[in-house]
Protein backbone atom coordinates (compact mmCIF):
# COMPACT_ATOMS: atom_id res chain seq x y z
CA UNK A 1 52.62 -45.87 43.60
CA UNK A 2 51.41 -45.96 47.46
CA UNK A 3 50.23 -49.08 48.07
CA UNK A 4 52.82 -51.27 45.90
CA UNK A 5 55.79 -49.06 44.89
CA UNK A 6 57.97 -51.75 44.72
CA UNK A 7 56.25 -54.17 42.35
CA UNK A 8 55.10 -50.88 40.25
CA UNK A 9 58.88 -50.15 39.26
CA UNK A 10 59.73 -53.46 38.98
CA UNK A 11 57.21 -54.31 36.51
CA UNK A 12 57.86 -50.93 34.94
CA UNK A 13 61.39 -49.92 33.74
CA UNK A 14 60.31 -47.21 32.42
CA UNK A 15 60.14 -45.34 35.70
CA UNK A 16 63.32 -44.16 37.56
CA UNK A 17 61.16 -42.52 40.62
CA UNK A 18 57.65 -42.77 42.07
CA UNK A 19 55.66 -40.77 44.67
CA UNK A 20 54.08 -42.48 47.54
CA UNK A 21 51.73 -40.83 49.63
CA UNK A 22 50.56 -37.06 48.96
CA UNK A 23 52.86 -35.88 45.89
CA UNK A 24 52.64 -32.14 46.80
CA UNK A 25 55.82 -31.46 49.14
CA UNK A 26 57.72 -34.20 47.44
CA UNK A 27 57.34 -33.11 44.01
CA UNK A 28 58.29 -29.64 44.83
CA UNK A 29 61.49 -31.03 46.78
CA UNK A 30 62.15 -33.34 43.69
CA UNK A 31 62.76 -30.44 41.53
CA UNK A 32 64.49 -27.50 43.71
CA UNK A 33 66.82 -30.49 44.08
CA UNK A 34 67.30 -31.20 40.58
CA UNK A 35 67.74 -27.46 40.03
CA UNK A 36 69.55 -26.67 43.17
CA UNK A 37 72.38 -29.05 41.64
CA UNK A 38 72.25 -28.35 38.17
CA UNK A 39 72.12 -31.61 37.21
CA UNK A 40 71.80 -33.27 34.20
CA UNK A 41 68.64 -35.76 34.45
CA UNK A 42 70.91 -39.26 34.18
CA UNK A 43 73.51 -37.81 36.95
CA UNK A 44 70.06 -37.07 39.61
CA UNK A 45 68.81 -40.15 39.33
CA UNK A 46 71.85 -41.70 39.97
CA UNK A 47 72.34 -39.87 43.05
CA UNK A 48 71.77 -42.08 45.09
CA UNK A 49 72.79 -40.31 48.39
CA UNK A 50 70.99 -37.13 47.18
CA UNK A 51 67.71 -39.19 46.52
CA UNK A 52 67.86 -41.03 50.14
CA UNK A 53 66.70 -37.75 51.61
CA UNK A 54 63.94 -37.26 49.96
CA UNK A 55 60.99 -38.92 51.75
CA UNK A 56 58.02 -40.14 50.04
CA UNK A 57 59.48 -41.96 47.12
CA UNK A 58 61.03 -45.07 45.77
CA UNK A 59 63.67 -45.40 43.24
CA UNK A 60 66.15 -47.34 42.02
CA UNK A 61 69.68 -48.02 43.16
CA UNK A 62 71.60 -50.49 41.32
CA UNK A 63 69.84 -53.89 40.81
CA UNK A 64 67.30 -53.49 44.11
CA UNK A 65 64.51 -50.57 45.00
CA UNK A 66 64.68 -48.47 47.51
CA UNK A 67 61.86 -47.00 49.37
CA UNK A 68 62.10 -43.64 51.65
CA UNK A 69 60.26 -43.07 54.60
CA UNK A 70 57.35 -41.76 53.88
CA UNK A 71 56.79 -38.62 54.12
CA UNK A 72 54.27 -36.41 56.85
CA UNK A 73 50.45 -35.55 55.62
CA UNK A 74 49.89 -32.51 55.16
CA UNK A 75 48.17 -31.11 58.34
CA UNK A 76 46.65 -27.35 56.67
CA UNK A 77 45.66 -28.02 53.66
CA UNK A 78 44.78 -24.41 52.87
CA UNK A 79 48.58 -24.18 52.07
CA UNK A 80 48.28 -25.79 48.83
CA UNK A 81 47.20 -23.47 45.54
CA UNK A 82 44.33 -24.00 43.30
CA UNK A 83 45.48 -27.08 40.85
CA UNK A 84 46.56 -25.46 37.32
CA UNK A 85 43.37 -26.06 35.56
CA UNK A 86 44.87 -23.41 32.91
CA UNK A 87 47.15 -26.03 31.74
CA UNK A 88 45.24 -29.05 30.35
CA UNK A 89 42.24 -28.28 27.93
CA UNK A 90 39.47 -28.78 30.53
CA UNK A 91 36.98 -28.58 27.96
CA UNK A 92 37.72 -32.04 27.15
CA UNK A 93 36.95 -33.92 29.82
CA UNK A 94 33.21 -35.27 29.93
CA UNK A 95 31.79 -35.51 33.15
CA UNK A 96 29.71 -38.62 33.74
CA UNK A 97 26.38 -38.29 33.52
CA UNK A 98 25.73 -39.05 37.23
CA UNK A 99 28.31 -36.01 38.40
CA UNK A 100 26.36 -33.06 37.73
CA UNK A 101 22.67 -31.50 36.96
CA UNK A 102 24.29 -28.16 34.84
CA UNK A 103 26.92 -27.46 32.26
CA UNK A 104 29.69 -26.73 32.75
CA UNK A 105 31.19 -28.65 35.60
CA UNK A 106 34.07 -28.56 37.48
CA UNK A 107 36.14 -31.19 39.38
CA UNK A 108 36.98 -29.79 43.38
CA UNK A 109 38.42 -31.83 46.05
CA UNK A 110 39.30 -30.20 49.67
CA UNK A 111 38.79 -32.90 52.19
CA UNK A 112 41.58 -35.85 52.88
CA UNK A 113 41.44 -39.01 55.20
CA UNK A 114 38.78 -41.25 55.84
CA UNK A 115 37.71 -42.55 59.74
CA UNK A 116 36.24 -45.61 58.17
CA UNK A 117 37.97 -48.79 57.09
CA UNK A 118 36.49 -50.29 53.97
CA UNK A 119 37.64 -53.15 52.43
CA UNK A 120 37.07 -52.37 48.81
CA UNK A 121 38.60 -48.93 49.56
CA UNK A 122 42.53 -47.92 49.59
CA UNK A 123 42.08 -44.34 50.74
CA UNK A 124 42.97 -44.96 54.14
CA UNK A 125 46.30 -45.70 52.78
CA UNK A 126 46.95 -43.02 51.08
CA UNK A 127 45.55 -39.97 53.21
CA UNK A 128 45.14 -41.78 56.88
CA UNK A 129 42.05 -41.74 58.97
CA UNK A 130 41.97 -38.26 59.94
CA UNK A 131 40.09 -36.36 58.30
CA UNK A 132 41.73 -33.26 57.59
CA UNK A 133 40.23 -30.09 55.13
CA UNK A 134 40.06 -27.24 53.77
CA UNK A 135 38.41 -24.01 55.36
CA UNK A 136 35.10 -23.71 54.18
CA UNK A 137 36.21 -20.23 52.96
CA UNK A 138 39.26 -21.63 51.29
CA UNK A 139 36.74 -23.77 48.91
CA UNK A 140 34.39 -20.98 48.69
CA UNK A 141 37.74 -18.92 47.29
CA UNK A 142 37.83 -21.56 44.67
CA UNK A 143 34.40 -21.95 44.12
CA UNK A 144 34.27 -18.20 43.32
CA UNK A 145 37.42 -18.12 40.94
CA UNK A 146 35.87 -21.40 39.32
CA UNK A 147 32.74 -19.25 38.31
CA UNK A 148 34.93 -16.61 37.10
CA UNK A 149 37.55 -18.38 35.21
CA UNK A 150 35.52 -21.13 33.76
CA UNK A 151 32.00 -20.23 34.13
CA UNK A 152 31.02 -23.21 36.29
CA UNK A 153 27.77 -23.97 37.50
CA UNK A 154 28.03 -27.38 38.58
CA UNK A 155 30.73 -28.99 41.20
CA UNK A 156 31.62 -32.55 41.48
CA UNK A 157 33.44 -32.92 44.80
CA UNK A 158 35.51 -36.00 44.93
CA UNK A 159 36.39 -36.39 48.25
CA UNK A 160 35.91 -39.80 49.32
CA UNK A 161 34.07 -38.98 52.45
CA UNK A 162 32.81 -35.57 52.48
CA UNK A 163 30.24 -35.46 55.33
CA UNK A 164 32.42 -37.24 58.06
CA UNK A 165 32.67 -33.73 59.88
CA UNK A 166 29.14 -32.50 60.21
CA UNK A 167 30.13 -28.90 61.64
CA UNK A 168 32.08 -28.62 58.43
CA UNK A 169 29.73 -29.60 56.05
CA UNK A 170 27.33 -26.83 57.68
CA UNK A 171 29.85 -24.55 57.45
CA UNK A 172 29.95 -25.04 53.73
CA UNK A 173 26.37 -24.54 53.15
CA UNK A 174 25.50 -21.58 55.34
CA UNK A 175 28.58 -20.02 53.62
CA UNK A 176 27.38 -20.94 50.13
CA UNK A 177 23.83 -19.66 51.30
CA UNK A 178 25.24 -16.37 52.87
CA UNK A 179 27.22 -15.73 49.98
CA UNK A 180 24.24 -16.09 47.19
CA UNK A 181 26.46 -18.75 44.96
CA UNK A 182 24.72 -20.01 42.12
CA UNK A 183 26.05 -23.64 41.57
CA UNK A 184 24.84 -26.72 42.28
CA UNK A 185 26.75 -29.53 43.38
CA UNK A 186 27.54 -33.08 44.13
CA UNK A 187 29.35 -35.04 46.60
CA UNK A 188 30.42 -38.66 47.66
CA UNK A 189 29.18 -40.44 51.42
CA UNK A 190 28.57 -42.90 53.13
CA UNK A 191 24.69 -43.68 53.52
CA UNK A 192 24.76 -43.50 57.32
CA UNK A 193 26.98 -40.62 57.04
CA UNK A 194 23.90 -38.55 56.15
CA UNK A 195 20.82 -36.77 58.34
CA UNK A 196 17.68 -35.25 56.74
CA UNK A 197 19.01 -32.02 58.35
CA UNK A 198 21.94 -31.84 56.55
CA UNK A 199 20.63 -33.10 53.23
CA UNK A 200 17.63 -30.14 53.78
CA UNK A 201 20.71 -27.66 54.02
C-alpha cells in the first residue's frame, strides 16, 4: 500500500487498514494496541483517535481516508528476527529456474534502500536511498540456522541492490570463506555495480 494507499482502499472495501512503508514496527504496534484495549475487532477500527497515532498506515474514517505520517526506517536492522519460515509450507514454493544452481533453496533478504533512482523501480519509495543492512554475521546467523532447519544449499538474496556497499559485500564473503559454508548463492545488481574482484571473491 506505499506508493498509492489511498486509491488501494478505495478501490478495495474490503480493507479497513493498510501498511505503508516497512510493516515491522507498525504491525507489532497494530496489535499490542488491539490487545492493550481489549477490543472487539469492529470497535478498533472505529477508533478513530486510537488509530491516528499509529504512523505508517491509512484507514478509514467515515466517508474519506486517512493517511498517518509515515513512520521512521528502521536504522539496525539486526533488530528484526528471522521471518517465521516454520509457518507456511516452504516446500511449496518453486524457485525459478534462474534463482539457484542446488536444491533446496532458500529465500534471504538483509539489505534495504537503494542510492540509485530508476525509473522502472519503486524501491526507493519504499526503503529510501540509504542503504542500510544487516551485519554480515547477522546473515551468516541465518545462513547457518537455514542449513540446519531446512537443509539449504542454495540462497536467493532478494535485495534489490546488494553490492552498493563494497566493504560489505567483502565482508560477506571472507566470512562465508572463513567459516567453510557450503551453499551457493545468488544475488541481484546493477551491472556497473560489479568489479572482477568482487565477482572472483
Amino acid at each position: 500500500m506505499t506508493i498509492e494507499p489511498v486509491e488501494v482502499l478505495e478501490e478495495n472495501k474490503c480493507f479497513d487498514i493498510g501498511v505503508c512503508g516497512e510493516g515491522e514496527i507498525t504491525i507489532e504496534e497494530i496489535f499490542e494496541l488491539y490487545i492493550k484495549h481489549g477490543y472487539r475487532y469492529e470497535k478498533f477500527i472505529n477508533d478513530q483517535q486510537l488509530l491516528s497515532k499509529i504512523d505508517g498506515i491509512v484507514f478509514r474514517k467515515n466517508d474519506y481516508i486517512v493517511v498517518n505520517k509515515p513512520r521512521d526506517l528502521i536504522s539496525n536492522l539486526d533488530i528484526l528476527p528471522f521471518p517465521a519460515r516454520d509457518l507456511v509450507p516452504i516446500e511449496k514454493y518453486i524457485p525459478l529456474p534462474n534463482q539457484y544452481k542446488r536444491l533446496p533453496v532458500v529465500h534471504m533478504v538483509v539489505i534495504r534502500g537503494c542510492p540509485y533512482k530508476c525509473t522502472f523501480c519503486s524501491n526507493n519509495a519504499v526503503f529510501g536511498r540509504k542503504i542500510r543492512s544487516r551485519s554480515p554475521m547477522k546473515v551468516i546467523e541465518e545462513i547457518k540456522h537455514l542449513i540446519a532447519v531446512y537443509g539449504a544449499k542454495d540462497i536467493s538474496f532478494w535485495d534489490d541492490m546488494m553490492t552498493a556497499n563494497k566493504k560489505w559485500m567483502y565482508a560477506l564473503c571472507d566470512l562465508i570463506i572463513r567459516e567453510k559454508i557450503d551453499i551457493t548463492w545468488t544475488c541481484y545488481a546493477r551491472a556497473d555495480s560489479v568489479t572482477k574482484d568482487l565477482l572472483k571473491q
